[in-house]
PDB file of N, CA and C in Angstrom:
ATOM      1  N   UNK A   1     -74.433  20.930 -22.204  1.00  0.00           N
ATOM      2  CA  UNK A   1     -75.434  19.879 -22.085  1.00  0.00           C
ATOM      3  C   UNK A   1     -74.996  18.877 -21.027  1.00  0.00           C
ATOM      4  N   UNK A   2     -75.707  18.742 -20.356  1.00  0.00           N
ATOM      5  CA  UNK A   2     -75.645  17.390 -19.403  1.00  0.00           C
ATOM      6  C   UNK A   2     -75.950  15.989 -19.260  1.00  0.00           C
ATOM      7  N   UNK A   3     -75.627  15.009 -18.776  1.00  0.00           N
ATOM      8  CA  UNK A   3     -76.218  13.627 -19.017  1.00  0.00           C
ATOM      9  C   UNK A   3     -76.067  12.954 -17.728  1.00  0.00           C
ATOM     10  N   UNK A   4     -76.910  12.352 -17.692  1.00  0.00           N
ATOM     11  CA  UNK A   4     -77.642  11.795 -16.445  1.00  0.00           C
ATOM     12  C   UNK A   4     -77.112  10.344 -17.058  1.00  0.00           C
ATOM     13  N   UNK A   5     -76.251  10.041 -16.237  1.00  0.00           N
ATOM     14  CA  UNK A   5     -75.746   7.877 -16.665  1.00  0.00           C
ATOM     15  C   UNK A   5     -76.133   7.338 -15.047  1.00  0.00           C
ATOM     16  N   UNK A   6     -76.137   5.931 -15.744  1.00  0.00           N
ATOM     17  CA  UNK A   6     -76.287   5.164 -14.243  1.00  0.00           C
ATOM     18  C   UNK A   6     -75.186   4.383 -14.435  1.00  0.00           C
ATOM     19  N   UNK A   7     -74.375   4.552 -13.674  1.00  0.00           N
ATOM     20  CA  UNK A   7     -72.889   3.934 -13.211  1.00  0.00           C
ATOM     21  C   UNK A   7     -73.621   2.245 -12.443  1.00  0.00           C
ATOM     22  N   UNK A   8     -72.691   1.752 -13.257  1.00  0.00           N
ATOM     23  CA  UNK A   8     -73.008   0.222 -12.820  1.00  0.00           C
ATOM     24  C   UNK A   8     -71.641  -0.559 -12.442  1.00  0.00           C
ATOM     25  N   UNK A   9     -71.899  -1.811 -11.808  1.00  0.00           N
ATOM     26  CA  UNK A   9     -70.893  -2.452 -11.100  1.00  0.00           C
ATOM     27  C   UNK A   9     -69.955  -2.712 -12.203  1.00  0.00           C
ATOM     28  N   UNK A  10     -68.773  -2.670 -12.176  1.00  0.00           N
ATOM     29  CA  UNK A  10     -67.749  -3.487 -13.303  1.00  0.00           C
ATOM     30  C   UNK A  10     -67.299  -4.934 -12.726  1.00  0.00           C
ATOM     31  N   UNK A  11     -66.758  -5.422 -13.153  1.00  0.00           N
ATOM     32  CA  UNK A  11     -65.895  -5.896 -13.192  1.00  0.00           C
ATOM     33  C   UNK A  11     -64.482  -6.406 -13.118  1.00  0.00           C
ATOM     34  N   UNK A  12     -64.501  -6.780 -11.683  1.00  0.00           N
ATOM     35  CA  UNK A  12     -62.947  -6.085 -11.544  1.00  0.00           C
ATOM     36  C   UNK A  12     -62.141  -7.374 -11.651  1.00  0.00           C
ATOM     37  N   UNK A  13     -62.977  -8.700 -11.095  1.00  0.00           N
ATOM     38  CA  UNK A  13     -61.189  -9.206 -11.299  1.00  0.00           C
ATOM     39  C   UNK A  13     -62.158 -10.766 -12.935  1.00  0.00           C
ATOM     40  N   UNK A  14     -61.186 -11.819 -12.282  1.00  0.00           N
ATOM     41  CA  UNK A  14     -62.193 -12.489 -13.688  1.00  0.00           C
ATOM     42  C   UNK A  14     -63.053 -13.452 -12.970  1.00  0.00           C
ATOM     43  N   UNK A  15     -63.239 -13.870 -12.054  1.00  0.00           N
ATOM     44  CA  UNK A  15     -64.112 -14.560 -11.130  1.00  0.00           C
ATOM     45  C   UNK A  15     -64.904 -13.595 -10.433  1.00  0.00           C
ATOM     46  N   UNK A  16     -64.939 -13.170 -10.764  1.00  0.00           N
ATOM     47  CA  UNK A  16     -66.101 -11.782 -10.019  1.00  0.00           C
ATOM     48  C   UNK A  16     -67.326 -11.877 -10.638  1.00  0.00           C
ATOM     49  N   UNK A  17     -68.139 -12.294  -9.856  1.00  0.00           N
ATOM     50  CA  UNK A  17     -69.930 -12.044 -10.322  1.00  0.00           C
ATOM     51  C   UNK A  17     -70.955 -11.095  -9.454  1.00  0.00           C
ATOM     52  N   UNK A  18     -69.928 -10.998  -8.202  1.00  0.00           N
ATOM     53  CA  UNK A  18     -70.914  -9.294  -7.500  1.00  0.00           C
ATOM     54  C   UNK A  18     -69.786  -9.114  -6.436  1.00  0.00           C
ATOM     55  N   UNK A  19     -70.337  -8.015  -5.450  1.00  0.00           N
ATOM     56  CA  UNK A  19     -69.610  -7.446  -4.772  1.00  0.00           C
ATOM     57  C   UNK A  19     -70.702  -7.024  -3.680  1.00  0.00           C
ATOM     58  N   UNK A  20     -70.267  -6.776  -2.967  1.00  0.00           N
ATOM     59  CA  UNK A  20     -70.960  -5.820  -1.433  1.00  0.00           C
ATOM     60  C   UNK A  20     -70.605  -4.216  -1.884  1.00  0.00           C
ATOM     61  N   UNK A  21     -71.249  -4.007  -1.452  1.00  0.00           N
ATOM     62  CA  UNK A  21     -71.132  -1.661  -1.728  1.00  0.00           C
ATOM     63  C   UNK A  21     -70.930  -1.557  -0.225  1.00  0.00           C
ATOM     64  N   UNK A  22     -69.806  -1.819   0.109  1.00  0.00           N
ATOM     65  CA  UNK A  22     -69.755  -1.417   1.303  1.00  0.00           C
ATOM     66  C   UNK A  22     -69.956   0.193   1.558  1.00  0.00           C
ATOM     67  N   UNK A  23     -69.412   1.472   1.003  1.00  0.00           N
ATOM     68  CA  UNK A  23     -70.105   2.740   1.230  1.00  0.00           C
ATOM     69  C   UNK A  23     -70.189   3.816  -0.075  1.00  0.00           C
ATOM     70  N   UNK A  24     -70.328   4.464   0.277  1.00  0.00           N
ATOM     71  CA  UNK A  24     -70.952   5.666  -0.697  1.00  0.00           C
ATOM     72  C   UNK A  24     -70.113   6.834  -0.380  1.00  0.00           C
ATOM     73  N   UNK A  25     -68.942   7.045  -1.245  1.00  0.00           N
ATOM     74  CA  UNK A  25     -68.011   8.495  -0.989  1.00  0.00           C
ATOM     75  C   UNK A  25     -68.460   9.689  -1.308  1.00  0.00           C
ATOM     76  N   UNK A  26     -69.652   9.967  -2.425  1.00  0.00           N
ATOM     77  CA  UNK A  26     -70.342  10.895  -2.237  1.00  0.00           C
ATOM     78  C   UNK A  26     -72.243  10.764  -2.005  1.00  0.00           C
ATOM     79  N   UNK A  27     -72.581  11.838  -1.904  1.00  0.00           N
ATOM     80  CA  UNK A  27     -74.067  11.862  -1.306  1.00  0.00           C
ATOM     81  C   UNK A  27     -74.643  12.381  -2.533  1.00  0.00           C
ATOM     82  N   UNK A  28     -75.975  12.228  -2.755  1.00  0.00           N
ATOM     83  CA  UNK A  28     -76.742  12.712  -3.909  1.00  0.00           C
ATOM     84  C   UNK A  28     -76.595  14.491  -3.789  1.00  0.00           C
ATOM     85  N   UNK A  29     -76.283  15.112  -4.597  1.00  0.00           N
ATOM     86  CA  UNK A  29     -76.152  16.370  -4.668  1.00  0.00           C
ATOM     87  C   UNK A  29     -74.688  16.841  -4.381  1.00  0.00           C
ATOM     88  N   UNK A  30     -74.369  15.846  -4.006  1.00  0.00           N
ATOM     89  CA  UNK A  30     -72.494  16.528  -4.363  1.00  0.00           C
ATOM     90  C   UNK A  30     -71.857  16.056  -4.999  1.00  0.00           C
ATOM     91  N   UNK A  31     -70.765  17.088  -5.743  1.00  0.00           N
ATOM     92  CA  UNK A  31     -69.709  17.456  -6.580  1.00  0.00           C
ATOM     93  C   UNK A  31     -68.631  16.648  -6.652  1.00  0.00           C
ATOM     94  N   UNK A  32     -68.265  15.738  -7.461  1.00  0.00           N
ATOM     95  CA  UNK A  32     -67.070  15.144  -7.780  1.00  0.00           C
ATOM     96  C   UNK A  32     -66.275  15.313  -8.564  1.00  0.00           C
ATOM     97  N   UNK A  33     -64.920  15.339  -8.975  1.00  0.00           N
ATOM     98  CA  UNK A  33     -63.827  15.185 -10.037  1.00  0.00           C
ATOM     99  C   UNK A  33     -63.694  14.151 -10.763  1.00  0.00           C
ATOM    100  N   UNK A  34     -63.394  14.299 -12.205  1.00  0.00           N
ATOM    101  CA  UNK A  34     -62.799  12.805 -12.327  1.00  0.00           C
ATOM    102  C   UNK A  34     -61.771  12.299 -11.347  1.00  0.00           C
ATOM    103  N   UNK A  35     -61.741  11.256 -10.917  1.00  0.00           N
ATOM    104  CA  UNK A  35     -60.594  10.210 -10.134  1.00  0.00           C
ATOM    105  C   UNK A  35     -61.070   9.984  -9.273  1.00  0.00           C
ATOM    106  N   UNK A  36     -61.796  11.175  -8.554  1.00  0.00           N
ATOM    107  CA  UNK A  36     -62.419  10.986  -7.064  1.00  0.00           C
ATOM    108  C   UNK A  36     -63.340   9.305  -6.970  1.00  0.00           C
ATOM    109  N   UNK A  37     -63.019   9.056  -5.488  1.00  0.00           N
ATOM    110  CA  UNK A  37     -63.965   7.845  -5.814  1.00  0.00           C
ATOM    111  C   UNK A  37     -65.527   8.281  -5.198  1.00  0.00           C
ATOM    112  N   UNK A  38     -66.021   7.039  -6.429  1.00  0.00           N
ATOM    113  CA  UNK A  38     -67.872   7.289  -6.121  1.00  0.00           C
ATOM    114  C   UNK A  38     -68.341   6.667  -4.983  1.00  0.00           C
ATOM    115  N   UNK A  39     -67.863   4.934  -4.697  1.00  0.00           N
ATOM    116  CA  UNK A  39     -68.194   3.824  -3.867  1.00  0.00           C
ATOM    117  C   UNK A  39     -66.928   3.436  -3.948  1.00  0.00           C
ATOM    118  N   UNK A  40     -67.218   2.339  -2.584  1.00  0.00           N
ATOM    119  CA  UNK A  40     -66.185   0.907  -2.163  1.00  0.00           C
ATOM    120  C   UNK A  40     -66.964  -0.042  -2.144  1.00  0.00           C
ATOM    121  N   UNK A  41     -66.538  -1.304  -3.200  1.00  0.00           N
ATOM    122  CA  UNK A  41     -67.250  -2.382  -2.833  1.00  0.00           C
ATOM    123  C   UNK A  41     -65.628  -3.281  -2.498  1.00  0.00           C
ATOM    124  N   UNK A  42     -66.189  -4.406  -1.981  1.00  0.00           N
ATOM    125  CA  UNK A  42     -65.552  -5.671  -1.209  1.00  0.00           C
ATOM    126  C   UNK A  42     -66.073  -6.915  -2.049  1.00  0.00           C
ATOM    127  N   UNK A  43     -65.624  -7.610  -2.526  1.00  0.00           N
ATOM    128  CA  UNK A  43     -65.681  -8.870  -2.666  1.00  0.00           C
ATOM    129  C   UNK A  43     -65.009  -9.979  -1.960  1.00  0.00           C
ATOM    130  N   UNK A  44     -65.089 -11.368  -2.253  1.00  0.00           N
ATOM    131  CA  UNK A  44     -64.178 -12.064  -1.634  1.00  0.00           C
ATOM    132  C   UNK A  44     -62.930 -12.045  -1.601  1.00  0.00           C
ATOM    133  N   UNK A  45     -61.936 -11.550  -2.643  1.00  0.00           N
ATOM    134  CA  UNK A  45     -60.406 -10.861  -2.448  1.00  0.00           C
ATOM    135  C   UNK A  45     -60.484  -9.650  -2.407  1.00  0.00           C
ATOM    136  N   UNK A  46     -60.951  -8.655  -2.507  1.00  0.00           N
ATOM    137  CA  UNK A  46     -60.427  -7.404  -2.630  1.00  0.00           C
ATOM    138  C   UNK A  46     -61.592  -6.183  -2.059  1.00  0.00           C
ATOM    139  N   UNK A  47     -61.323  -5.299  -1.666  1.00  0.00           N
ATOM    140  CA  UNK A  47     -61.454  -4.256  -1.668  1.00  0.00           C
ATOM    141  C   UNK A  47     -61.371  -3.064  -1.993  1.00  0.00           C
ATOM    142  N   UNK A  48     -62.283  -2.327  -3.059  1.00  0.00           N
ATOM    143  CA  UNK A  48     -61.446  -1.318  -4.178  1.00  0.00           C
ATOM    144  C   UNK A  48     -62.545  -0.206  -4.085  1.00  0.00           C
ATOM    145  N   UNK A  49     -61.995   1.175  -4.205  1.00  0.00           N
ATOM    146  CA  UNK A  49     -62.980   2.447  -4.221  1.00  0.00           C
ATOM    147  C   UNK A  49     -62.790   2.207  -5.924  1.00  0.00           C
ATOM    148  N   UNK A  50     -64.443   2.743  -6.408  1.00  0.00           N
ATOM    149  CA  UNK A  50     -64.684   2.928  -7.881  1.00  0.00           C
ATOM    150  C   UNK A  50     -64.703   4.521  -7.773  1.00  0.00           C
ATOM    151  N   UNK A  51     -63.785   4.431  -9.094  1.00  0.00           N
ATOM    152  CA  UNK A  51     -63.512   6.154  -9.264  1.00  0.00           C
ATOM    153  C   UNK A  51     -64.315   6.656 -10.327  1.00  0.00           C
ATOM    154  N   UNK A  52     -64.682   7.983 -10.358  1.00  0.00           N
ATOM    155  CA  UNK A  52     -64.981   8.553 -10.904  1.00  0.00           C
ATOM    156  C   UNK A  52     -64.598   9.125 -13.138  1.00  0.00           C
ATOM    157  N   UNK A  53     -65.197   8.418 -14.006  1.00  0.00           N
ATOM    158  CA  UNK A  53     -64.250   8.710 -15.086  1.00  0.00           C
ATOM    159  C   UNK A  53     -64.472  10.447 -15.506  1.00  0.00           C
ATOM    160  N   UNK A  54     -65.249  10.826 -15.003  1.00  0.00           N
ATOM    161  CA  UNK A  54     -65.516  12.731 -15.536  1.00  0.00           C
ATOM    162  C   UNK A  54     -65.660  13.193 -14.695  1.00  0.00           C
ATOM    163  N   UNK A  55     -65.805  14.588 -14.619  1.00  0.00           N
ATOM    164  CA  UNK A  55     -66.496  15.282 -13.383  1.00  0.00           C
ATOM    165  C   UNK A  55     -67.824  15.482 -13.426  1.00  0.00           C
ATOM    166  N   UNK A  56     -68.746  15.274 -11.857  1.00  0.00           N
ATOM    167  CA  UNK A  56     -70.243  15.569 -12.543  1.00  0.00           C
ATOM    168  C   UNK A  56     -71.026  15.617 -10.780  1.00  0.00           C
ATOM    169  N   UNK A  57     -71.829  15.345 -10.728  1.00  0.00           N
ATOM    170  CA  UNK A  57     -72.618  15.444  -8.949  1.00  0.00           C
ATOM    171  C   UNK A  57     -73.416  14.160  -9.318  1.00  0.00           C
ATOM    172  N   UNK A  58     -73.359  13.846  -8.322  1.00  0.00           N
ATOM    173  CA  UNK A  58     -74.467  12.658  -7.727  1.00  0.00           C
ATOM    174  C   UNK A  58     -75.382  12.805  -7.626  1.00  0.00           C
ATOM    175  N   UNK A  59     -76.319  11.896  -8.012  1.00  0.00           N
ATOM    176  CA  UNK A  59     -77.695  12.580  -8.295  1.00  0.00           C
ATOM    177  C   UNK A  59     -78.686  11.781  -7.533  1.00  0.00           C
ATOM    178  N   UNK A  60     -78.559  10.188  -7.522  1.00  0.00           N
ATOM    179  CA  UNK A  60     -79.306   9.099  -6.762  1.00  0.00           C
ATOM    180  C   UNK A  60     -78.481   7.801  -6.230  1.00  0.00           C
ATOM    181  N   UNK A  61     -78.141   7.442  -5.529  1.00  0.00           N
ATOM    182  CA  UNK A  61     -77.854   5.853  -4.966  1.00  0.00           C
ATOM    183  C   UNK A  61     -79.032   4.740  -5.092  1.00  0.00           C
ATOM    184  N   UNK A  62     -78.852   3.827  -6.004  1.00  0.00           N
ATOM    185  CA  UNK A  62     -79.831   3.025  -6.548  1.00  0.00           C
ATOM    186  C   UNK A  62     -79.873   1.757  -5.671  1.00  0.00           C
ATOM    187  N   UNK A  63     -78.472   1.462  -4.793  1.00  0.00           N
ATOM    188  CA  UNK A  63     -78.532   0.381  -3.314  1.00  0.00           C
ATOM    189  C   UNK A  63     -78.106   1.245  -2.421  1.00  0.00           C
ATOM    190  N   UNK A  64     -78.531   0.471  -1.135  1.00  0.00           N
ATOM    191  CA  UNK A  64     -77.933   0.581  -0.106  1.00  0.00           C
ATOM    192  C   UNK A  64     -77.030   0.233   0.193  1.00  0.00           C
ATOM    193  N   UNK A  65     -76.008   0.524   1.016  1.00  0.00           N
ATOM    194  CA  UNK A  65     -74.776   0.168   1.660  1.00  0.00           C
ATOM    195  C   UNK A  65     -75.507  -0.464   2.272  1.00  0.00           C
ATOM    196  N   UNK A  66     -74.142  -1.863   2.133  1.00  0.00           N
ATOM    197  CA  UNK A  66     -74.118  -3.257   2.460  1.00  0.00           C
ATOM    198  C   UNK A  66     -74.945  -4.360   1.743  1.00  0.00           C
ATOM    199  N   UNK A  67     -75.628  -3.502   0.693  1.00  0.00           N
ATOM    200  CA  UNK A  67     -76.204  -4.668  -0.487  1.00  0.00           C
ATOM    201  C   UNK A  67     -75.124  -5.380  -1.128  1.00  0.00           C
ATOM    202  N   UNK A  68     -75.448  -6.857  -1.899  1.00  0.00           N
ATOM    203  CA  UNK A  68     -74.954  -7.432  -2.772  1.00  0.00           C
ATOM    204  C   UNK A  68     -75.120  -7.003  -3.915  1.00  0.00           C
ATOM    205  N   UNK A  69     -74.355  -6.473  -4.760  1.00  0.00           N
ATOM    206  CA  UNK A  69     -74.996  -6.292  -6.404  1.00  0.00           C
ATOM    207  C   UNK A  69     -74.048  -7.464  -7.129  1.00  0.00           C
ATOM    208  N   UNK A  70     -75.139  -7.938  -8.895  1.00  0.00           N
ATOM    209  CA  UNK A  70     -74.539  -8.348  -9.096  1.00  0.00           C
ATOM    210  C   UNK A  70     -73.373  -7.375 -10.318  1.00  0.00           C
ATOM    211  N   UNK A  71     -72.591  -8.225 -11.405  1.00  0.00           N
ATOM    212  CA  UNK A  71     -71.726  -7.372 -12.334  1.00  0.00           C
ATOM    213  C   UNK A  71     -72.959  -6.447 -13.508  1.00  0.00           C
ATOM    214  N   UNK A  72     -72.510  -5.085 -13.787  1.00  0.00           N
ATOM    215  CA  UNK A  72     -73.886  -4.799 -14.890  1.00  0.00           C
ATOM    216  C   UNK A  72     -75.160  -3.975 -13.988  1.00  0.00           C
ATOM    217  N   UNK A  73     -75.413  -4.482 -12.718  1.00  0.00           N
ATOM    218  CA  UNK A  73     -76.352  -3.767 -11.993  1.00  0.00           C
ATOM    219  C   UNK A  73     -75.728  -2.216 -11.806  1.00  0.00           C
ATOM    220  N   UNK A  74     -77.120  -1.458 -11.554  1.00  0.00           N
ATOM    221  CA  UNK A  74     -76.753   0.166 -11.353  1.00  0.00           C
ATOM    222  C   UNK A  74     -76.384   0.333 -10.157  1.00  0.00           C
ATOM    223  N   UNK A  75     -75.602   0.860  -9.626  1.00  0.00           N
ATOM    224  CA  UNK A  75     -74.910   1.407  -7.939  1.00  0.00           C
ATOM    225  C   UNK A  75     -75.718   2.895  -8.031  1.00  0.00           C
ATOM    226  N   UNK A  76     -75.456   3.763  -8.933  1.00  0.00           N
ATOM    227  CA  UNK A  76     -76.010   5.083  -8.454  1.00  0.00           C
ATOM    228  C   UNK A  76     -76.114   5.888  -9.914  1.00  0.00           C
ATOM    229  N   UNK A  77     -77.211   6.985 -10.149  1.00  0.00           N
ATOM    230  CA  UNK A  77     -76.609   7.905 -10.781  1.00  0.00           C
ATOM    231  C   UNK A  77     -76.161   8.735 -10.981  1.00  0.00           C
ATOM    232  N   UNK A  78     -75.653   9.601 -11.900  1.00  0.00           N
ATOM    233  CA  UNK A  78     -74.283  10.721 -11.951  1.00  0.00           C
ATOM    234  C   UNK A  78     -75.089  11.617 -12.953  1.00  0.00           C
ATOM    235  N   UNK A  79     -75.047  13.046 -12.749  1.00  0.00           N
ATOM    236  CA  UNK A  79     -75.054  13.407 -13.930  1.00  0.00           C
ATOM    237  C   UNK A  79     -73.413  14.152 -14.371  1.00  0.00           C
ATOM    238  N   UNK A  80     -73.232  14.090 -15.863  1.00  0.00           N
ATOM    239  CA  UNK A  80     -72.058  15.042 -16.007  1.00  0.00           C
ATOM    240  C   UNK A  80     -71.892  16.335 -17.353  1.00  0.00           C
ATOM    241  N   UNK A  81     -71.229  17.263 -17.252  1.00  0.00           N
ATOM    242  CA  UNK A  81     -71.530  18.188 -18.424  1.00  0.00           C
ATOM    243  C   UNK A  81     -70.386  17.498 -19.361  1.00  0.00           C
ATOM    244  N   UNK A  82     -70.897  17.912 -21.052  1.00  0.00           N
ATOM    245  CA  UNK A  82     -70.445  17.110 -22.052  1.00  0.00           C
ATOM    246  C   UNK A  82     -69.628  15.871 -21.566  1.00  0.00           C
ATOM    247  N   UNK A  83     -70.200  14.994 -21.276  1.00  0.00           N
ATOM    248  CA  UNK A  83     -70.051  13.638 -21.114  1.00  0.00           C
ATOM    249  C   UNK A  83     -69.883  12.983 -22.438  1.00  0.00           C
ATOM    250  N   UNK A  84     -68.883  11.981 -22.868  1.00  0.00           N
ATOM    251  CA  UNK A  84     -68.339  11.262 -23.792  1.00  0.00           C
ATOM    252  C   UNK A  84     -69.604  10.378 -24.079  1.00  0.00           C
ATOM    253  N   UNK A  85     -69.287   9.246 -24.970  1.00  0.00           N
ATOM    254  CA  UNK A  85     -70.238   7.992 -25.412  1.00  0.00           C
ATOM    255  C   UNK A  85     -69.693   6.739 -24.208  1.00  0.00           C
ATOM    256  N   UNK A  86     -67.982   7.114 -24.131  1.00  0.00           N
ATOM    257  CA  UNK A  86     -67.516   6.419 -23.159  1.00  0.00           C
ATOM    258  C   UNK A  86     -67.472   6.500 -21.985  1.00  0.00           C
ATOM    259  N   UNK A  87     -68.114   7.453 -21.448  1.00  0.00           N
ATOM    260  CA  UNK A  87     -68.881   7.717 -19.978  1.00  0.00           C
ATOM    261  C   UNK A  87     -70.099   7.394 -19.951  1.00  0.00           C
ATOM    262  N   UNK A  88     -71.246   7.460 -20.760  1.00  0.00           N
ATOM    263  CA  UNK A  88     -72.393   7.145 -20.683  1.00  0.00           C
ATOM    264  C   UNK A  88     -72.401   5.805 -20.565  1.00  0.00           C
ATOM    265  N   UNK A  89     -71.746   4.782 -20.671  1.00  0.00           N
ATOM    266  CA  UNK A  89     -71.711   3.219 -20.664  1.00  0.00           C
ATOM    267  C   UNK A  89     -70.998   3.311 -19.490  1.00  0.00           C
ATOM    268  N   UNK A  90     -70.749   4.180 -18.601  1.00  0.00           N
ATOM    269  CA  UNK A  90     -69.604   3.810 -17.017  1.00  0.00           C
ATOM    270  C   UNK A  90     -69.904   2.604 -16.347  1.00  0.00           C
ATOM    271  N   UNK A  91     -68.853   1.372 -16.391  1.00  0.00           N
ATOM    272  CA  UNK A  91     -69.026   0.206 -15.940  1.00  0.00           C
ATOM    273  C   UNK A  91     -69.855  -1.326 -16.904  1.00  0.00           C
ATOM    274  N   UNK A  92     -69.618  -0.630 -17.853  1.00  0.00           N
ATOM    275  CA  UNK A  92     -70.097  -1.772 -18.862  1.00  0.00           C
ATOM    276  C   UNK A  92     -69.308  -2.534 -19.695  1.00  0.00           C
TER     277      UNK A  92
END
């Protein structure tokens, strides 16, 4: 069985309320690993690729590179086979 999640921005440091998506490491229709990263966003300190928690393909990019999102907003969706309860919440 498969599941279709929408991966949303986390949270990375504790003053963080959005980020820039600076790019997109995979394209809708391709294949990722867990670890692999999905995106890079940038904030005002940091710069970090968001990784992947399962393996699964890309299915849609919900911004564009170089949007602002804020924390909680969707970046893209994923689908993955037997996906956890704790993957279906990715980034929440």
């Amino acid at each position: 069985m498969s599941l279709r999640v929408r991966v949303k921005l986390p949270k990375i440091g504790m003053t963080m309320e959005e980020a820039t998506l600076v790019r997109f490491c995979r394209q809708p229709g391709e294949p990722f690993r867990q670890g692999d990263p999905l995106y890079e966003i940038e904030t005002e300190k940091i710069s970090q690729e968001v990784t992947a928690t399962a393996d699964g393909v890309m299915v849609e990019h919900c911004v564009a590179e170089g949007a602002d999102v804020r924390i909680g907003d969707p970046i893209c969706v994923v689908e993955t086979a037997g996906a956890t309860p704790a993957i279906a919440e990715a980034g929440t």
